[in-house]
C-alpha atoms as a PDB file:
ATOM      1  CA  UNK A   1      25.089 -79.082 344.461  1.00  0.00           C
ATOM      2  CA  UNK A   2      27.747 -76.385 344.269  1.00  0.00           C
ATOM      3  CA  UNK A   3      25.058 -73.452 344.519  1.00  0.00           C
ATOM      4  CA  UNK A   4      24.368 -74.451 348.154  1.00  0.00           C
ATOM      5  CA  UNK A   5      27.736 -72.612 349.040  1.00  0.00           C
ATOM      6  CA  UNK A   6      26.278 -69.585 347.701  1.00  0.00           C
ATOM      7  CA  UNK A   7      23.171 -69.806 349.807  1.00  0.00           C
ATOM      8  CA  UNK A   8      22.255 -67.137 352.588  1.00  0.00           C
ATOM      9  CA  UNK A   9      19.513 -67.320 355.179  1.00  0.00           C
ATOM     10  CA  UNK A  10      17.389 -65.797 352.529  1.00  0.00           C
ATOM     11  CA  UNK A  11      17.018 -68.342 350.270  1.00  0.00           C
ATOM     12  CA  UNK A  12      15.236 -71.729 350.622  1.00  0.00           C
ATOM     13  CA  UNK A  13      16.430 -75.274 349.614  1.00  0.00           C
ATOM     14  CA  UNK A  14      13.186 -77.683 348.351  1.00  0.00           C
ATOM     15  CA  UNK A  15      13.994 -81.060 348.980  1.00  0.00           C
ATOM     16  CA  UNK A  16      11.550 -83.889 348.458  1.00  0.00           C
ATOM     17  CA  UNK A  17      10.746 -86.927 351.332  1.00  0.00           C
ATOM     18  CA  UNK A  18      10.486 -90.058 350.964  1.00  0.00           C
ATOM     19  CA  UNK A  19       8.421 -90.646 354.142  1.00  0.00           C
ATOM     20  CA  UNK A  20       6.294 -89.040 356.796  1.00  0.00           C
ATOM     21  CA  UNK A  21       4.906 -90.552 360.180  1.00  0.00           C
ATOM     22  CA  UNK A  22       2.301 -89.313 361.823  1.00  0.00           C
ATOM     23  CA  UNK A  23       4.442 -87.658 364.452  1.00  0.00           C
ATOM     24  CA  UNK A  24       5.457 -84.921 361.117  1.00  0.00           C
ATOM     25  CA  UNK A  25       8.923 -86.424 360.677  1.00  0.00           C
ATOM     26  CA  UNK A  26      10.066 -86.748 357.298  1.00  0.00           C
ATOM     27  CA  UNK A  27      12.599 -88.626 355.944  1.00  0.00           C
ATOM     28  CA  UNK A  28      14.968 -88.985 353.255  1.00  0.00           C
ATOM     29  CA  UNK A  29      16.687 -92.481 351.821  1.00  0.00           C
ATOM     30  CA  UNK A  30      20.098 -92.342 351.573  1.00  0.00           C
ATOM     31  CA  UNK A  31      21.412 -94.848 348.143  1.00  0.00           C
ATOM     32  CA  UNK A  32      24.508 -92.891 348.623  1.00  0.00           C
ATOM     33  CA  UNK A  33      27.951 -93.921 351.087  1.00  0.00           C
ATOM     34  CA  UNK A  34      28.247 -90.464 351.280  1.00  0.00           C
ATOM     35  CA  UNK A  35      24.372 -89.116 352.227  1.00  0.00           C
ATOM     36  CA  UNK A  36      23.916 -88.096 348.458  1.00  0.00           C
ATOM     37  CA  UNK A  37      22.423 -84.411 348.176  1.00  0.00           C
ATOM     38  CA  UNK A  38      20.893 -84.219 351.820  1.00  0.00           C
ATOM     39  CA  UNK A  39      24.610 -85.090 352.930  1.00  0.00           C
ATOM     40  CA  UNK A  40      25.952 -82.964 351.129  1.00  0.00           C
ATOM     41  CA  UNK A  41      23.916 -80.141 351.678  1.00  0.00           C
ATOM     42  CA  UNK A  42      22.225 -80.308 355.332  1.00  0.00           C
ATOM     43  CA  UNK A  43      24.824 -78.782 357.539  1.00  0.00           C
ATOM     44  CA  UNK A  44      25.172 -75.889 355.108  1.00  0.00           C
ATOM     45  CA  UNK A  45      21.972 -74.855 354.846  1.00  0.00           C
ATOM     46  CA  UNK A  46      20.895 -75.457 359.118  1.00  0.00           C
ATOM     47  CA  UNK A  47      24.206 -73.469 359.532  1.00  0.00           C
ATOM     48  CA  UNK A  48      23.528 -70.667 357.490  1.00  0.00           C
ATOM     49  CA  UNK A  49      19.824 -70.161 359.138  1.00  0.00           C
ATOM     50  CA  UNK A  50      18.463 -71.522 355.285  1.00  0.00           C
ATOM     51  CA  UNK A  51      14.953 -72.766 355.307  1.00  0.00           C
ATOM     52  CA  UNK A  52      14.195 -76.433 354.085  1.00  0.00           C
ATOM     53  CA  UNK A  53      11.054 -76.956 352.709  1.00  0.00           C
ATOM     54  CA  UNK A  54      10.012 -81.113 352.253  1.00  0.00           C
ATOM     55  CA  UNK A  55       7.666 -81.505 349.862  1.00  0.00           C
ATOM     56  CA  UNK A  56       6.063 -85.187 350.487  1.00  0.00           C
ATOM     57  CA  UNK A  57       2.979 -86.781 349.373  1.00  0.00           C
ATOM     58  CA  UNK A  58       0.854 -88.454 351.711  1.00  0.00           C
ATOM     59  CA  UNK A  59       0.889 -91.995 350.264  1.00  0.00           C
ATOM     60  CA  UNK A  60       4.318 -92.120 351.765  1.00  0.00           C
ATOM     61  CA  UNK A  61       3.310 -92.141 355.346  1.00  0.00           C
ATOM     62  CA  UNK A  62       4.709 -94.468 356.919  1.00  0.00           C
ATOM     63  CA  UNK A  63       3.506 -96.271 360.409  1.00  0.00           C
ATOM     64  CA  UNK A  64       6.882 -96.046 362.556  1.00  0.00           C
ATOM     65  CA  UNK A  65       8.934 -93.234 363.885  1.00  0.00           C
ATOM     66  CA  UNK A  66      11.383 -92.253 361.172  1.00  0.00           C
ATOM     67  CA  UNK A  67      14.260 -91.264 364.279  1.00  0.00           C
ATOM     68  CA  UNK A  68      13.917 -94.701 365.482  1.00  0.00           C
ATOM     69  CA  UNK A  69      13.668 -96.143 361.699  1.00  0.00           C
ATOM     70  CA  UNK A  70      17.064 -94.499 360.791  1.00  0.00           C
ATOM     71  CA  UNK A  71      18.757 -96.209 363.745  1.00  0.00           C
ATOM     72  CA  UNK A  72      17.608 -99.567 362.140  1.00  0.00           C
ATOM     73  CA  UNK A  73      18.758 -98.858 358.596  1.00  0.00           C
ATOM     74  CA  UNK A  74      21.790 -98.088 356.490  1.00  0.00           C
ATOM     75  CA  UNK A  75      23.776 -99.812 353.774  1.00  0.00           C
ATOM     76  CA  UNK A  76      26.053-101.249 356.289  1.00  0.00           C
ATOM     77  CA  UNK A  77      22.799-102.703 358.113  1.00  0.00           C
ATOM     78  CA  UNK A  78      20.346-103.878 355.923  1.00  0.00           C
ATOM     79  CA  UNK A  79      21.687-107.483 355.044  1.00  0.00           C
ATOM     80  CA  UNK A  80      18.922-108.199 352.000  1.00  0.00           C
ATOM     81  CA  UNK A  81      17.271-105.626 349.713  1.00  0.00           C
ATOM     82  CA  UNK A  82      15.479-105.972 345.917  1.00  0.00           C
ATOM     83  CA  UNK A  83      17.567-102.431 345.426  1.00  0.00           C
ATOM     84  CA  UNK A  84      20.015-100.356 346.614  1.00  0.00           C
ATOM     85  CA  UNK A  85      20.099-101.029 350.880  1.00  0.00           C
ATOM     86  CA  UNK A  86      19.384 -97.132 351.834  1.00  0.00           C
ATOM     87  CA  UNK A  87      19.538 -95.384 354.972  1.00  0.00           C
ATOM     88  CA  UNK A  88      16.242 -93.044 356.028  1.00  0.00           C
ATOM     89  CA  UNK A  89      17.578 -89.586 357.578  1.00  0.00           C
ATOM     90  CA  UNK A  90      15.334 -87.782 359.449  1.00  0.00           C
ATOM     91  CA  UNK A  91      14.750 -84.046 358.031  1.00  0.00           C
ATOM     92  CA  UNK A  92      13.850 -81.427 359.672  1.00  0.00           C
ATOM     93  CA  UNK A  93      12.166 -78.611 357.506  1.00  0.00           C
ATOM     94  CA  UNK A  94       8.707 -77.603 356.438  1.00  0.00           C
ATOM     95  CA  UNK A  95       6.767 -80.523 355.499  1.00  0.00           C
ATOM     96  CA  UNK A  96       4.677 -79.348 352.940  1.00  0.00           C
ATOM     97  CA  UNK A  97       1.974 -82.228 351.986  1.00  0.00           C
ATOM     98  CA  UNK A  98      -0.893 -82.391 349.928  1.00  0.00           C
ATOM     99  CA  UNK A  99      -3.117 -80.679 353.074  1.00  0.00           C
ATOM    100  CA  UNK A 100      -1.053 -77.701 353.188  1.00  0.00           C
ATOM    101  CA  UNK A 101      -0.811 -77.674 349.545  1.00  0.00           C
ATOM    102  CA  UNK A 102      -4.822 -77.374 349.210  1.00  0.00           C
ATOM    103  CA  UNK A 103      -4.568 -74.436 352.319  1.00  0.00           C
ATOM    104  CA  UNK A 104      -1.526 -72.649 350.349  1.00  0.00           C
ATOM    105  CA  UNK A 105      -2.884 -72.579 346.985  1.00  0.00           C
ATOM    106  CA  UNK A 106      -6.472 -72.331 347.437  1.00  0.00           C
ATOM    107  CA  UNK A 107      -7.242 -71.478 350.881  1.00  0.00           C
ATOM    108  CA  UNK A 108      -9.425 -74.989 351.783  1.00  0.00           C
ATOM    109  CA  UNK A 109      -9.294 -77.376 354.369  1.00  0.00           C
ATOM    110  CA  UNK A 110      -8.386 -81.029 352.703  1.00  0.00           C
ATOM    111  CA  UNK A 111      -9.086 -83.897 354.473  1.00  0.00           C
ATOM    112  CA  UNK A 112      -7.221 -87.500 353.384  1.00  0.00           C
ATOM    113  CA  UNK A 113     -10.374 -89.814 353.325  1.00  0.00           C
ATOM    114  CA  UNK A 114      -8.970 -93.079 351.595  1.00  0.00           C
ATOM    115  CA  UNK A 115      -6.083 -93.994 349.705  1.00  0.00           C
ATOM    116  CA  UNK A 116      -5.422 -96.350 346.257  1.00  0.00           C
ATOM    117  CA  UNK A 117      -8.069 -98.958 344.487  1.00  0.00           C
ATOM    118  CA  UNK A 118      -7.119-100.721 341.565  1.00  0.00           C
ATOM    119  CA  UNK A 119      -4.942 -99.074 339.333  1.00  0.00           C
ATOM    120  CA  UNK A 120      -4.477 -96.250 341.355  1.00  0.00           C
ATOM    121  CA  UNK A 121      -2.419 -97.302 343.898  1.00  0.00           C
ATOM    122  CA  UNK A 122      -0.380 -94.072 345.383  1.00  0.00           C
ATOM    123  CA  UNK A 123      -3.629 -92.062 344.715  1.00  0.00           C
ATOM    124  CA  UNK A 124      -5.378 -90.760 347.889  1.00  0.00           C
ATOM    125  CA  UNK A 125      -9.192 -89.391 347.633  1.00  0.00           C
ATOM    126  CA  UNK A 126      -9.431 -85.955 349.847  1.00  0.00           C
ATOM    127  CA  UNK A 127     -12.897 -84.211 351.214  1.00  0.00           C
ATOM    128  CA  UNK A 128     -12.278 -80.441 350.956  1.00  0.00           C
ATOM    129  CA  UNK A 129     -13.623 -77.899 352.271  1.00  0.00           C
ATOM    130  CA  UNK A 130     -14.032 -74.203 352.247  1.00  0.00           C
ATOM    131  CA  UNK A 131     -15.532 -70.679 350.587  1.00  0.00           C
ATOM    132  CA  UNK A 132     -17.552 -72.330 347.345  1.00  0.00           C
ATOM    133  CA  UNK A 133     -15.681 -70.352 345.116  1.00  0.00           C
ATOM    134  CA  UNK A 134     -12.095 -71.647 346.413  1.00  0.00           C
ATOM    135  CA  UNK A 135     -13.284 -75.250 346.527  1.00  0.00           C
ATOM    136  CA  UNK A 136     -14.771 -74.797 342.657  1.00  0.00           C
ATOM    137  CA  UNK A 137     -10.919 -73.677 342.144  1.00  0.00           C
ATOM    138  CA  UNK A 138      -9.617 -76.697 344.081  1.00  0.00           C
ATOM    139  CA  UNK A 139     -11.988 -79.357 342.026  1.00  0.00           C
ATOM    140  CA  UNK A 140     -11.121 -77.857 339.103  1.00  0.00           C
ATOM    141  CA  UNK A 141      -7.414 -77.377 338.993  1.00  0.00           C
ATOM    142  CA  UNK A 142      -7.757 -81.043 340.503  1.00  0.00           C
ATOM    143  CA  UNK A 143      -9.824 -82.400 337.238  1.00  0.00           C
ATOM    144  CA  UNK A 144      -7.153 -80.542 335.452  1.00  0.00           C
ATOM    145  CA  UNK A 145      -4.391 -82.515 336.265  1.00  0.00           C
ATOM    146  CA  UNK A 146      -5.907 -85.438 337.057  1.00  0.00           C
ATOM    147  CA  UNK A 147      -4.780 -88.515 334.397  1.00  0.00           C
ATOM    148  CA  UNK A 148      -1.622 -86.883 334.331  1.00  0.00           C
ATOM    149  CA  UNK A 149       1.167 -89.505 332.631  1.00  0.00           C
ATOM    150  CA  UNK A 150       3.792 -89.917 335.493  1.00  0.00           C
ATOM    151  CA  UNK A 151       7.426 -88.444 334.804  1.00  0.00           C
ATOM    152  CA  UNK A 152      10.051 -90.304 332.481  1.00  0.00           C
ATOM    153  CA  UNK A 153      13.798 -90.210 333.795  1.00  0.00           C
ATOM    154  CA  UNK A 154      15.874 -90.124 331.018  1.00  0.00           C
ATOM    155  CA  UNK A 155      17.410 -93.399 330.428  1.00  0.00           C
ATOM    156  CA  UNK A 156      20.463 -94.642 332.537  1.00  0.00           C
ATOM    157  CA  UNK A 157      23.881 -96.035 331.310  1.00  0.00           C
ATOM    158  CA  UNK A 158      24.141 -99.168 332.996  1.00  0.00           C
ATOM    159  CA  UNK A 159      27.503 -99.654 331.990  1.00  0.00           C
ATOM    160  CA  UNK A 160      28.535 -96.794 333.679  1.00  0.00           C
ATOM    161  CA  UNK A 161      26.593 -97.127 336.887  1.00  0.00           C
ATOM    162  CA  UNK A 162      28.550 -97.123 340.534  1.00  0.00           C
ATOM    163  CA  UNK A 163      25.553 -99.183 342.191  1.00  0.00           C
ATOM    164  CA  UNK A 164      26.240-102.579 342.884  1.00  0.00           C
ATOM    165  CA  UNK A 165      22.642-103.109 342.883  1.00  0.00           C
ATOM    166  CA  UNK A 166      20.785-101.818 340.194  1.00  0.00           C
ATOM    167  CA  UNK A 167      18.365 -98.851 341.829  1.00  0.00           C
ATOM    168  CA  UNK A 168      16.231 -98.863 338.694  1.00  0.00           C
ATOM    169  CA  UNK A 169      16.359-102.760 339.020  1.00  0.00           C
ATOM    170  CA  UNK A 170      17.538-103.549 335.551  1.00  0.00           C
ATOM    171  CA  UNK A 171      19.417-106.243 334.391  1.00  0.00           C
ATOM    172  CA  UNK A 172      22.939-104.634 332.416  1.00  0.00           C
ATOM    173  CA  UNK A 173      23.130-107.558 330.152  1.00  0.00           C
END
């Protein structure tokens, strides 16, 4: 994360969420003692006048304030966890969702209608609207990457890991 000292007010730092609430907060999890990259890298950049843009998708709203969810969570806090215990700190930045994506890149209106069914349970079904033409372009760049096979992180060495909890939840032996 050394290129955030060379930064300016010109540039812009993309950072993904890992939660929204309906009030447009996002928020990141902390698996770090340290705040990990948003730590490292938020005072810099809110300093230096750097925009933050948060990408987020919208199947990870959550149904709670994410200021008052950060007050109730943090490794030191959270007494039982199937990972890594994480803190949530609230980000403030341009929350750019699915809806704005649709607007940005094609110039519709996208409405969230319903969310998952079996087998497709972080997908969310969206109603769009707009110029014929631009929602054609929308439906088809959607078709287009639709069936998409989700991203592989290369493979960890668990011998070398610094969690005490495993946040991949493997088993080292």
């Amino acid at each position: 994360m050394d290129i955030i000292y060379k930064m300016q007010s010109d540039d812009i730092f993309i950072k993904g969420a890992n939660a929204l609430d309906s009030q447009g907060n996002a928020g990141v999890m902390l698996a770090s003692s340290v705040g990990g990259t948003i730590g490292k890298i938020y005072g810099i950049a809110k300093s230096r006048g750097i925009d933050i843009i948060l990408p987020v998708g919208l199947e990870k709203y959550v149904p709670w304030n994410i200021p008052e969810l950060s007050k109730k969570t943090g490794m030191g806090r959270v007494k039982l966890s199937t990972g890594v215990p994480v803190g949530i700190f609230p980000v403030a930045g341009e929350i750019i969702t699915e809806i704005e994506a649709f607007k940005i890149l094609f110039g519709v209106k996208a409405y969230p209608i319903a969310g998952g069914s079996l087998g497709s349970s972080h997908a969310i079904t969206f109603l769009i609207e707009g110029e014929e033409n631009s929602v054609n372009e929308a439906f088809d760049f959607v078709k287009k990457i639709k069936g998409e096979p989700p991203l592989r992180l290369p493979p960890r060495n668990c011998t070398a890991c610094k969690f005490k909890i495993c946040p991949s939840n493997r088993n080292p032996e």
